[in-house]
Protein backbone atom coordinates (compact mmCIF):
# COMPACT_ATOMS: atom_id res chain seq x y z
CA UNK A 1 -0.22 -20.39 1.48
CA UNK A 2 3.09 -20.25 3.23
CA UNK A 3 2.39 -18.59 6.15
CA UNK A 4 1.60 -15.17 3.34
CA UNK A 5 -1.28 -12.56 5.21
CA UNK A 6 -1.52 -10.92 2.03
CA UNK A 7 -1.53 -12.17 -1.60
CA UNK A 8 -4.01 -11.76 -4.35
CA UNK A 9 -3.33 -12.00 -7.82
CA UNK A 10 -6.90 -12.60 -9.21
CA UNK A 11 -10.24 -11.68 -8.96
CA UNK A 12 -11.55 -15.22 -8.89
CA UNK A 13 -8.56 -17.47 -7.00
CA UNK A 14 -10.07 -19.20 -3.94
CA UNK A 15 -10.71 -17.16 -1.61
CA UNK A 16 -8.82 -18.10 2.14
CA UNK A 17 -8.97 -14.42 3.92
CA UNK A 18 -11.19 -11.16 3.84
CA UNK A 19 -11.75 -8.42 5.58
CA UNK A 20 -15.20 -7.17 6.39
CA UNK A 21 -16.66 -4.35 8.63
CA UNK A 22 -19.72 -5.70 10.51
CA UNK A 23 -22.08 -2.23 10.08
CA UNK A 24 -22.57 -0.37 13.10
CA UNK A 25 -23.87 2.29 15.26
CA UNK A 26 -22.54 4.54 12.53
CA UNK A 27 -26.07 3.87 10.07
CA UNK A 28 -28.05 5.04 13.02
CA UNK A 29 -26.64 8.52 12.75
CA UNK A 30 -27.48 9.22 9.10
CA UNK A 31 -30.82 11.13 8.64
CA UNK A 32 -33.02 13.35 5.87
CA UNK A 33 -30.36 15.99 6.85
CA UNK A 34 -26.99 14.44 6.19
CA UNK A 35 -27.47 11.16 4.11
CA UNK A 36 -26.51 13.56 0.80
CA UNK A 37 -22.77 14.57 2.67
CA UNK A 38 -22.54 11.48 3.53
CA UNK A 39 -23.20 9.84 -0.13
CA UNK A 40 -26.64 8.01 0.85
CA UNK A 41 -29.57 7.71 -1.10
CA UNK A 42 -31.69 6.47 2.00
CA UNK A 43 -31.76 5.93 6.05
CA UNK A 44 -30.86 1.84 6.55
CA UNK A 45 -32.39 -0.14 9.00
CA UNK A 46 -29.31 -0.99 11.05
CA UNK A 47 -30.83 -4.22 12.72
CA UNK A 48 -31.55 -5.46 9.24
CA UNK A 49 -28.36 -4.79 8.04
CA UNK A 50 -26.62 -6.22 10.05
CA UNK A 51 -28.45 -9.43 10.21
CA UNK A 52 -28.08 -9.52 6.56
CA UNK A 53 -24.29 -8.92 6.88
CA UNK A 54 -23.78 -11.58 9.72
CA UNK A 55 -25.74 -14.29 6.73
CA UNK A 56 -23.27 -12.93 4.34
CA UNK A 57 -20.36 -13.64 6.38
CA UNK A 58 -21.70 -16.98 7.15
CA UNK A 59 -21.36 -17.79 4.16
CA UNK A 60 -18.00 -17.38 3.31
CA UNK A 61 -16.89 -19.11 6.60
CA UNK A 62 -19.44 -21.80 5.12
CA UNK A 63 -16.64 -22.37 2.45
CA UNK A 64 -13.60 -22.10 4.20
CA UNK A 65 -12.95 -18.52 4.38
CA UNK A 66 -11.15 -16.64 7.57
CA UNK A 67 -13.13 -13.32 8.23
CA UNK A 68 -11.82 -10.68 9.99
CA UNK A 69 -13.24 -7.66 11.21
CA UNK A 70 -12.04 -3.98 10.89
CA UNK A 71 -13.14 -3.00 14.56
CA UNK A 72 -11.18 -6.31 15.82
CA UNK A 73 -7.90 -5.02 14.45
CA UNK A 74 -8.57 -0.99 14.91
CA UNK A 75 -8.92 -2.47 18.90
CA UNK A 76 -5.91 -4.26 18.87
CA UNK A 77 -3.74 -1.40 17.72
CA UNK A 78 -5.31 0.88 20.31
CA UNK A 79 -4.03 -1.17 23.07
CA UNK A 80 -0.76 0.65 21.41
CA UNK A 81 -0.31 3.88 23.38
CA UNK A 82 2.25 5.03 20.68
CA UNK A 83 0.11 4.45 17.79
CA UNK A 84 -3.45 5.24 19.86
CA UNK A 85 -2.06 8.63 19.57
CA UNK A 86 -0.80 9.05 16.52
CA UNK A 87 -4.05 8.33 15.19
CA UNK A 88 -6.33 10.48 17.52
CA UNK A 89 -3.94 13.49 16.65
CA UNK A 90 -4.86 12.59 12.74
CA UNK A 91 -8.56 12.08 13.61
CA UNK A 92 -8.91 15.55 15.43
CA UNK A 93 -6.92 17.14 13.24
CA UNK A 94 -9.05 16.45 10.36
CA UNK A 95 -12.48 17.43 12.34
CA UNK A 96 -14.10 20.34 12.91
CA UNK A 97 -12.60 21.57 16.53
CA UNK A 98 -10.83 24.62 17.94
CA UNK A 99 -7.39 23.64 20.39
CA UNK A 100 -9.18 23.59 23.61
CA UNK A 101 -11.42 20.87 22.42
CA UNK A 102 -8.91 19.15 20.63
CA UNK A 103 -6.75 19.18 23.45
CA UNK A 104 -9.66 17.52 26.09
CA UNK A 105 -10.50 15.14 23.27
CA UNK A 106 -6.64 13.47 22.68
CA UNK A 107 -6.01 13.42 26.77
CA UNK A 108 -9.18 11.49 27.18
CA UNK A 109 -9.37 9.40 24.53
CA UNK A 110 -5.94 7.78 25.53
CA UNK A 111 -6.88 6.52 28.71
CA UNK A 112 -10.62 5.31 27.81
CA UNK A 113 -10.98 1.55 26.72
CA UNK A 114 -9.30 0.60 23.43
CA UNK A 115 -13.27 -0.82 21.97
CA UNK A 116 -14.99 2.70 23.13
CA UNK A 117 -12.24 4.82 21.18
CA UNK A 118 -12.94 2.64 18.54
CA UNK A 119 -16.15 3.10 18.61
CA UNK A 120 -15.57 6.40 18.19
CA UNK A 121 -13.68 6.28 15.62
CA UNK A 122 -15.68 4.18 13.28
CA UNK A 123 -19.02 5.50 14.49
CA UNK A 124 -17.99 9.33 15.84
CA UNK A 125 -19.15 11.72 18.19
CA UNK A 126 -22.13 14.25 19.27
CA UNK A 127 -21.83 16.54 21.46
CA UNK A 128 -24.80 15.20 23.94
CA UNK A 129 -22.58 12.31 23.67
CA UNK A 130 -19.25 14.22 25.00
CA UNK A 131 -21.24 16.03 27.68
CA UNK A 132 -22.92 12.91 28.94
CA UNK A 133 -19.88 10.72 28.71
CA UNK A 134 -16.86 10.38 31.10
CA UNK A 135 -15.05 13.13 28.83
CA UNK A 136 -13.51 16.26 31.02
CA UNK A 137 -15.27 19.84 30.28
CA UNK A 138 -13.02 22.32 28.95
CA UNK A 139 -12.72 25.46 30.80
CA UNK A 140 -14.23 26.91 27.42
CA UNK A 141 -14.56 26.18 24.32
CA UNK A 142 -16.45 28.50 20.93
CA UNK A 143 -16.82 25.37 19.32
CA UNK A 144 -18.78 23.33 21.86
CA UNK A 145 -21.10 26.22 22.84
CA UNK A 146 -21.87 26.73 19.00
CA UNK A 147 -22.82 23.69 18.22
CA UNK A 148 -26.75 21.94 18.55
CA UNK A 149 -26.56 18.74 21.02
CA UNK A 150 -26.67 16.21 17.72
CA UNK A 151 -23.76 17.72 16.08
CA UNK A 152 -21.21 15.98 15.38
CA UNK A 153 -17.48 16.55 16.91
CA UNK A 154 -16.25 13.49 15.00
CA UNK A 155 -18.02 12.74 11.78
CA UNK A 156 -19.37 8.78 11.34
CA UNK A 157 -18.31 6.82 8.66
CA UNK A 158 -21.64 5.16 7.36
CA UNK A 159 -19.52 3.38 4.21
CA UNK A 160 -17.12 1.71 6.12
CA UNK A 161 -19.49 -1.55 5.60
CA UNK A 162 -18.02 -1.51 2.29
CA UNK A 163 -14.46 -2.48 2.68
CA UNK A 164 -13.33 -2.88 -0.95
CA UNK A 165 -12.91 1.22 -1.12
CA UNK A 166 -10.60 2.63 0.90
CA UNK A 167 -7.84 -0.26 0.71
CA UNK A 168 -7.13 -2.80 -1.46
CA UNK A 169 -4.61 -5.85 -2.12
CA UNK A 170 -2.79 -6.17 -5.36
CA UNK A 171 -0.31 -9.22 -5.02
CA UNK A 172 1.75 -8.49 -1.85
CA UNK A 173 1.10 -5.05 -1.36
CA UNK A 174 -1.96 -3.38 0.14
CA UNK A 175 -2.34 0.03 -1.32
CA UNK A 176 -4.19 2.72 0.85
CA UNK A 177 -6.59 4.49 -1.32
CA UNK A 178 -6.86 7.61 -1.91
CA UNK A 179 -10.52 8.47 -1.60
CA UNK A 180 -12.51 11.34 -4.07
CA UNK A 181 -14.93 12.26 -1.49
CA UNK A 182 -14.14 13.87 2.18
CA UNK A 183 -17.12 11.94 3.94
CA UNK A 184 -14.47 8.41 3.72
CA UNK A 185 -10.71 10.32 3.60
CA UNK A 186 -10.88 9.54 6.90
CA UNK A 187 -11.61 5.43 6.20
CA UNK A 188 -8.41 5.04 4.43
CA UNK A 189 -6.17 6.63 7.45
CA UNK A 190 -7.69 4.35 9.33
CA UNK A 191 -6.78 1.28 6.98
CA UNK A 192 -2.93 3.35 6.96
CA UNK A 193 -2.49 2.80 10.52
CA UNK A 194 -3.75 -0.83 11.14
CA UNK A 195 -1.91 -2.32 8.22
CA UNK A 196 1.02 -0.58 9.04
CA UNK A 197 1.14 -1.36 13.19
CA UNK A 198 -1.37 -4.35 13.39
CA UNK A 199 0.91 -8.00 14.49
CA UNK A 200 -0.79 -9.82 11.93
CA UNK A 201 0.52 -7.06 8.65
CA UNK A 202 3.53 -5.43 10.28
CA UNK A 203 6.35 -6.35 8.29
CA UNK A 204 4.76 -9.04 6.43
CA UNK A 205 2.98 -6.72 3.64
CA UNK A 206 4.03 -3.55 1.61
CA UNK A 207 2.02 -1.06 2.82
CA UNK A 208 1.91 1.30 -0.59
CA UNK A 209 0.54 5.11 1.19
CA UNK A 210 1.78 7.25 -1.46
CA UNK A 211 -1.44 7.92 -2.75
CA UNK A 212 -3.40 9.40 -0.14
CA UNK A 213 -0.59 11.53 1.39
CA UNK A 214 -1.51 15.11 1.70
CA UNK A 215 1.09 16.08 -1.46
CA UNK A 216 -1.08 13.95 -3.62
CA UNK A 217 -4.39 15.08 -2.74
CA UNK A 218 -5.71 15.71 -6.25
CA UNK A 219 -5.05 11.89 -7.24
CA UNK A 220 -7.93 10.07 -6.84
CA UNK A 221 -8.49 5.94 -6.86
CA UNK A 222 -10.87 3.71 -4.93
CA UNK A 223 -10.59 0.13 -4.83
CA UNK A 224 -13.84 -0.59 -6.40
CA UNK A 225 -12.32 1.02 -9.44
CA UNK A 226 -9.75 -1.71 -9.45
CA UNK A 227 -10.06 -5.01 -10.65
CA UNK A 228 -7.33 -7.82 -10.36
CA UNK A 229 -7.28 -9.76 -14.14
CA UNK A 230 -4.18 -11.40 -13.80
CA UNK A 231 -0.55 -11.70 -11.93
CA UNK A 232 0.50 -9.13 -14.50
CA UNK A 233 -2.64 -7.34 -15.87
CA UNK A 234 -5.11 -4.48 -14.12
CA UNK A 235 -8.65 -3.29 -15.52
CA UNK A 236 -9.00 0.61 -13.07
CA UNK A 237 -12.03 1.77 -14.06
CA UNK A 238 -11.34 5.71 -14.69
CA UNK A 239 -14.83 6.75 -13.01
CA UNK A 240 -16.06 9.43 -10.31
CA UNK A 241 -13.90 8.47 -8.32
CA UNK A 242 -11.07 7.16 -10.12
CA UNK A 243 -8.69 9.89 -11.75
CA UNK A 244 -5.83 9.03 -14.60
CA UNK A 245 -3.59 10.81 -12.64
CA UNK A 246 -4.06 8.20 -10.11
CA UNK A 247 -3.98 5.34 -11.91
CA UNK A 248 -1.13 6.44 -13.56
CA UNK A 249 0.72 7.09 -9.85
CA UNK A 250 -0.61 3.70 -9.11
CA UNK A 251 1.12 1.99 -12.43
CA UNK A 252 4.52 3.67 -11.62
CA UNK A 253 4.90 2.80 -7.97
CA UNK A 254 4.01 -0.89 -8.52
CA UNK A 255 6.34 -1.13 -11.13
CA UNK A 256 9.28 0.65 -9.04
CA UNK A 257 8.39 -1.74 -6.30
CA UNK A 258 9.57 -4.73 -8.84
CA UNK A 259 6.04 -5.46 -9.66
CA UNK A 260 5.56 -4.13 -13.21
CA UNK A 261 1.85 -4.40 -14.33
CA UNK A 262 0.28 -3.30 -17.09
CA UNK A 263 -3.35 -1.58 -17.13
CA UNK A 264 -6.25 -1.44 -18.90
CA UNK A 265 -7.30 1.76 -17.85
CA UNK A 266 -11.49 1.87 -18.60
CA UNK A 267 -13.18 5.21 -19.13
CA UNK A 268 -16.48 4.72 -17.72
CA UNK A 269 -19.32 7.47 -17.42
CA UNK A 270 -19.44 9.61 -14.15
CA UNK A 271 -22.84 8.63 -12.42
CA UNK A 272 -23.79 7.79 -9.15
CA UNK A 273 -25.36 4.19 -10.63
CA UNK A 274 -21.85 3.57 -12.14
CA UNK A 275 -19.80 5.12 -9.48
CA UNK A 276 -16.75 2.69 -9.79
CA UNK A 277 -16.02 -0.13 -12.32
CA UNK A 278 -17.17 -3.00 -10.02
CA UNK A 279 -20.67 -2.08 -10.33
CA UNK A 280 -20.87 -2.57 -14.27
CA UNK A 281 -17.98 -5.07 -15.07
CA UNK A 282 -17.11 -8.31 -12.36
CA UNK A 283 -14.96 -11.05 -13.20
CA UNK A 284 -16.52 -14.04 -12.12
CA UNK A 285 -14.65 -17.14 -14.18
CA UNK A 286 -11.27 -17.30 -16.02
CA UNK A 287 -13.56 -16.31 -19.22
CA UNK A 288 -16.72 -14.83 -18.29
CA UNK A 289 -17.10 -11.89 -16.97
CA UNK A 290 -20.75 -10.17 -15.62
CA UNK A 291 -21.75 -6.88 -17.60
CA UNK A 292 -23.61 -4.22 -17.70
CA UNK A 293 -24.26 -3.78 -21.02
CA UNK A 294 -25.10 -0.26 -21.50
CA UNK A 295 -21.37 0.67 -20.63
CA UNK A 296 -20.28 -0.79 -23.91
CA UNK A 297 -21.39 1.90 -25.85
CA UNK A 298 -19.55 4.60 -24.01
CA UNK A 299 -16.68 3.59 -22.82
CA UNK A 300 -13.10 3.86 -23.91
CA UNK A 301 -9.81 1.85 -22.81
CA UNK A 302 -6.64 2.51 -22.59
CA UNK A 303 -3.58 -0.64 -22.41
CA UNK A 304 -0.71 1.16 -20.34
CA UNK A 305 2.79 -1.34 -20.34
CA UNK A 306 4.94 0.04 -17.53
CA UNK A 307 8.75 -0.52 -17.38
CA UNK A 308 10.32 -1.99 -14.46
CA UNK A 309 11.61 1.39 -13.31
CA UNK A 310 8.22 3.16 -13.52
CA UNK A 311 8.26 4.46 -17.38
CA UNK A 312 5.39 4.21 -19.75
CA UNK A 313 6.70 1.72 -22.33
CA UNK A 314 3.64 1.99 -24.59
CA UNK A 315 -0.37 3.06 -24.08
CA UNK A 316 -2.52 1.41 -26.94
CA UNK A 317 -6.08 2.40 -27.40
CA UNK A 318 -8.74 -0.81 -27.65
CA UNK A 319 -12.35 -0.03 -28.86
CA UNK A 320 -13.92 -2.94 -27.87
CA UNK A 321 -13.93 -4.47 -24.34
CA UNK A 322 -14.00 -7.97 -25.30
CA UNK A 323 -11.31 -7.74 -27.72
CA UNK A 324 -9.02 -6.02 -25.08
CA UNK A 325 -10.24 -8.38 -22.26
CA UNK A 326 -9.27 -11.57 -24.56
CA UNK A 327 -6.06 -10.17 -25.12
CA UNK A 328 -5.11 -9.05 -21.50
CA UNK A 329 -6.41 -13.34 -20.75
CA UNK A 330 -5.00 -14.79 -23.47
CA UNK A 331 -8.33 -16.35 -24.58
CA UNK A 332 -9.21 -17.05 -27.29
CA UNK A 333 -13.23 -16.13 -26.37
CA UNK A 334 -14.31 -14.50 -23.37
CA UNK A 335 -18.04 -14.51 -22.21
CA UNK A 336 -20.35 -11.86 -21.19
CA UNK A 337 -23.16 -12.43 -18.74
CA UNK A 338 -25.64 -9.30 -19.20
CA UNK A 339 -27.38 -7.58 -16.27
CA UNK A 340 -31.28 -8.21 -16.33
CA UNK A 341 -30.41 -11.07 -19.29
CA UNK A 342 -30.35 -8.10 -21.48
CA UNK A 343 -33.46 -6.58 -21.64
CA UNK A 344 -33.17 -3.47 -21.06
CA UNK A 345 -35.51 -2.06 -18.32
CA UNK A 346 -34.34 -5.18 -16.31
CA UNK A 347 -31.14 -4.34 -16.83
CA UNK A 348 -31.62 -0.79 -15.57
CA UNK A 349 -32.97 -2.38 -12.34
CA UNK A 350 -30.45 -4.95 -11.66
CA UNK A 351 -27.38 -2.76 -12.24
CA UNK A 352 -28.77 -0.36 -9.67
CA UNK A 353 -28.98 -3.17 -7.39
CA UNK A 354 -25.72 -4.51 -7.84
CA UNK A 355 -26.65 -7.64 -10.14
CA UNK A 356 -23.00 -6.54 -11.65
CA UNK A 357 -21.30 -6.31 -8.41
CA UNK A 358 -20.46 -10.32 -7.85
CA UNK A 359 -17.86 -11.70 -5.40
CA UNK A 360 -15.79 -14.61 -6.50
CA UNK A 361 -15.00 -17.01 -3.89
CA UNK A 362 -13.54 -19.17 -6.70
CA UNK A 363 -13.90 -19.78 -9.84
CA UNK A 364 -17.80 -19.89 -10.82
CA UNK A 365 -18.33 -19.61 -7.52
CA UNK A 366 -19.90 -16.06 -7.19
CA UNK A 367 -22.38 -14.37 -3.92
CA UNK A 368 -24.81 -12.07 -5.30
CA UNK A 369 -28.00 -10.19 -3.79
CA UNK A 370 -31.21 -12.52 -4.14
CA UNK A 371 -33.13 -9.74 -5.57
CA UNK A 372 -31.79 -9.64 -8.79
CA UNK A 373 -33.25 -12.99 -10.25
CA UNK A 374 -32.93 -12.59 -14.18
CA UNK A 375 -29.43 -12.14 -13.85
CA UNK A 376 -29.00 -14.54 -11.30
CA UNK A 377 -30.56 -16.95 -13.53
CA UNK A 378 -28.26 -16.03 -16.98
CA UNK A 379 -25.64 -16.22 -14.41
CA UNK A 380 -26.92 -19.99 -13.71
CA UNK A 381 -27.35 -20.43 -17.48
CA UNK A 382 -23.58 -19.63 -18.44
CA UNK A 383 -22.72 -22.04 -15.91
CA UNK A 384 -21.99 -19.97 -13.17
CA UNK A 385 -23.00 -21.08 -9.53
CA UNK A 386 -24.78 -18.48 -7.45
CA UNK A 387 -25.08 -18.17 -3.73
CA UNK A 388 -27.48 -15.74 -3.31
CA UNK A 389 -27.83 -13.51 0.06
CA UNK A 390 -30.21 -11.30 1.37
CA UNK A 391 -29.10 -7.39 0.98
CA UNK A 392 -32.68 -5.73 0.99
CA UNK A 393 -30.85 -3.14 3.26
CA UNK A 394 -27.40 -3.64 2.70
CA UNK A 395 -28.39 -2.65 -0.88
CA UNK A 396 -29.53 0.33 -0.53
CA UNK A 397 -25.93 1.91 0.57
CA UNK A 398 -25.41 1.56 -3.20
CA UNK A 399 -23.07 -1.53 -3.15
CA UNK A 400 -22.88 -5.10 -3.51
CA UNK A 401 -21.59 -8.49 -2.61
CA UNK A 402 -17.96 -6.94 -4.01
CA UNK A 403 -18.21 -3.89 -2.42
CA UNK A 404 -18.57 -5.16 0.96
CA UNK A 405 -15.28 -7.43 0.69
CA UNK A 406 -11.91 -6.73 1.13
CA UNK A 407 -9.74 -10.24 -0.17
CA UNK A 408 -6.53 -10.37 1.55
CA UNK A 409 -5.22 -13.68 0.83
CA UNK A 410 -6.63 -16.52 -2.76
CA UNK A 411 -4.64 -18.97 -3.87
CA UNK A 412 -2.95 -18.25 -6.60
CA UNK A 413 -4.89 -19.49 -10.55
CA UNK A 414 -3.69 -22.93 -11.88
């Protein structure tokens, strides 16, 4: 690949480099109490998860992929006084403190070891913790005395296990999302800050951070919204979390950047089962794609061409999704694999376990959850290989095989 950290212009190219976050101590702090702030459905096992996650990555180094790991690169940009602050200042900012604590929080945290302030970054902070760690007392502080012993000073970030979100790569650039809920805001200034100062993306990547600026904060786009189709065509799923506004910010920037793209911008409902496009519609061969059906029937599309200076140069409506899909490919007939094999009550129960959410590590070459067997097996049937992994718990954070990746580098589609 030339020597490139970040290029991917496809869904489906083989896969050389991702980025995964291992889960952590941060799935041992949600409980009955917080799991609905924090956008769970139910208390994971973090053991299990994380066994399940170190079989998952297994198998992508099985075929030749490079995994990294978010806490590996948040450490090694600590070890950066300079930027170690920078970030802290944004972190404490953001949370729930009054100066004095603030103040205590940023002096310590700069001289502690680079993997505990990473730790507490990724994971956050109680207060039991900060009064029986080897952080100073302030003189006083409202906040501190307020607040129970389990409170937290520093929220966790419980998602951050599913990497596709917050970032994502679209050719050369890695574009820091802009996220619709205030639980993972802080997820994506974290990806702003290691792309940006990290050795291995530091001048080799356009780092696009328009979108999640504070100026902006009514645009709204996660990466699960956005799928890659081709060097010159997007699918962005317009969703809970995805806003048109966004996308459209999205379009124009790429396109200044001398990357013109046009986008099929998706309308898909606004449910928690269907929270982003990825988890009803996953490309998983040039011409096949895997479905959930029930999306078909109330959904509506948008083709936007943008201009090479950032101008819309035409938006045509499509009212069918195969139709628009062919045309986007340039084929003549593309395939649909159904969740549950189409009938219907199995269909309800594999989209909610991700049987939609596939990741590509080539082409017909897809990881899904073992659970979902029927469409596992039409996925077989259409000629599709599946390597199926364990996600029993991983599951049940509402995401998939998709979800949990972040592709930084696939060759590019013959």
């Amino acid at each position: 690949m030339n020597g490139q950290t970040v290029m991917v212009n496809s869904e489906i190219g083989d896969l050389k480099k991702v980025l995964l976050r291992r889960p952590g101590k941060e799935l041992d702090r949600l409980t009955v109490l917080n799991k609905d702030e924090l956008l769970f459905d139910d208390l994971l096992w973090l053991e299990g998860a994380q066994k399940e996650h170190d079989l998952f990555a297994a198998t992508l180094k099985e075929y030749g992929v490079e995994v990294l790991y978010l806490r590996d690169l948040l450490v090694d940009i600590l070890d950066d006084l300079e930027v170690r602050g920078a970030l802290i200042e944004d972190i404490l900012l953001n949370a729930p403190l009054d100066d004095f604590l603030r103040s205590i929080l940023k002096k310590d945290m700069l001289g502690m070891d680079s993997g505990y302030v990473a730790d507490i970054i990724l994971a956050g902070l109680t207060k039991g913790e900060f009064l029986e760690h080897q952080f100073r007392k302030p003189e006083w502080s409202f906040v501190l005395d307020v607040l129970k012993k389990e409170d937290f000073l520093i929220n966790p970030l419980p998602n951050l296990y599913f990497q596709r979100d917050p970032y994502f790569c679209i050719g050369s650039n890695l574009v820091i999302s802009s996220m619709s809920f205030p639980a993972r805001k802080r997820e994506s200034n974290i990806g702003r800050y290691v792309f940006s100062h990290h050795r291995d993306f530091r001048n080799k990547s356009n780092v696009i951070t328009e979108l999640n600026r504070s100026s902006q904060s009514l645009l709204t786009i996660e990466g699960g919204d956005v799928l890659i189709l081709s060097e010159s065509f997007l699918a962005i799923g317009i969703s809970q979390r995805t806003n048109p506004a966004a996308i459209y910010e999205l379009g124009k920037t790429l396109s200044k950047l001398g990357d013109p793209r046009k986008i099929m911008a998706i309308n898909i409902p606004k449910t928690r089962s269907a929270m982003h496009l990825d988890t009803v519609l996953t490309m998983v061969r040039q011409d096949t794609f895997a479905i959930f059906k029930d999306i078909c029937d109330h959904i509506k599309i948008w083709e936007i061409d943008f201009t090479a200076n950032g101008e819309i140069n035409s938006i045509m409506e499509h009212d069918d999704l195969r139709n628009a899909l062919e045309k986007a490919l340039s084929i003549d007939y593309i395939s649909f694999v159904e969740a549950g094999a189409g009938d219907p009550i199995m269909a309800m129960r594999d989209q909610w376990n991700d049987g939609s959410n596939l990741f590509a590590i080539s082409p017909g070459l897809v990881i899904s959850y073992e659970r979902n067997k029927i469409t596992n097996a039409a996925l077989s049937d259409a000629g599709i290989r599946v390597l199926e992994i364990k996600g029993s718990e991983l599951g049940r954070g509402r995401g998939g095989p998709r979800c949990m990746t972040m592709p930084l580098l696939r060759s590019e589609l013959k």
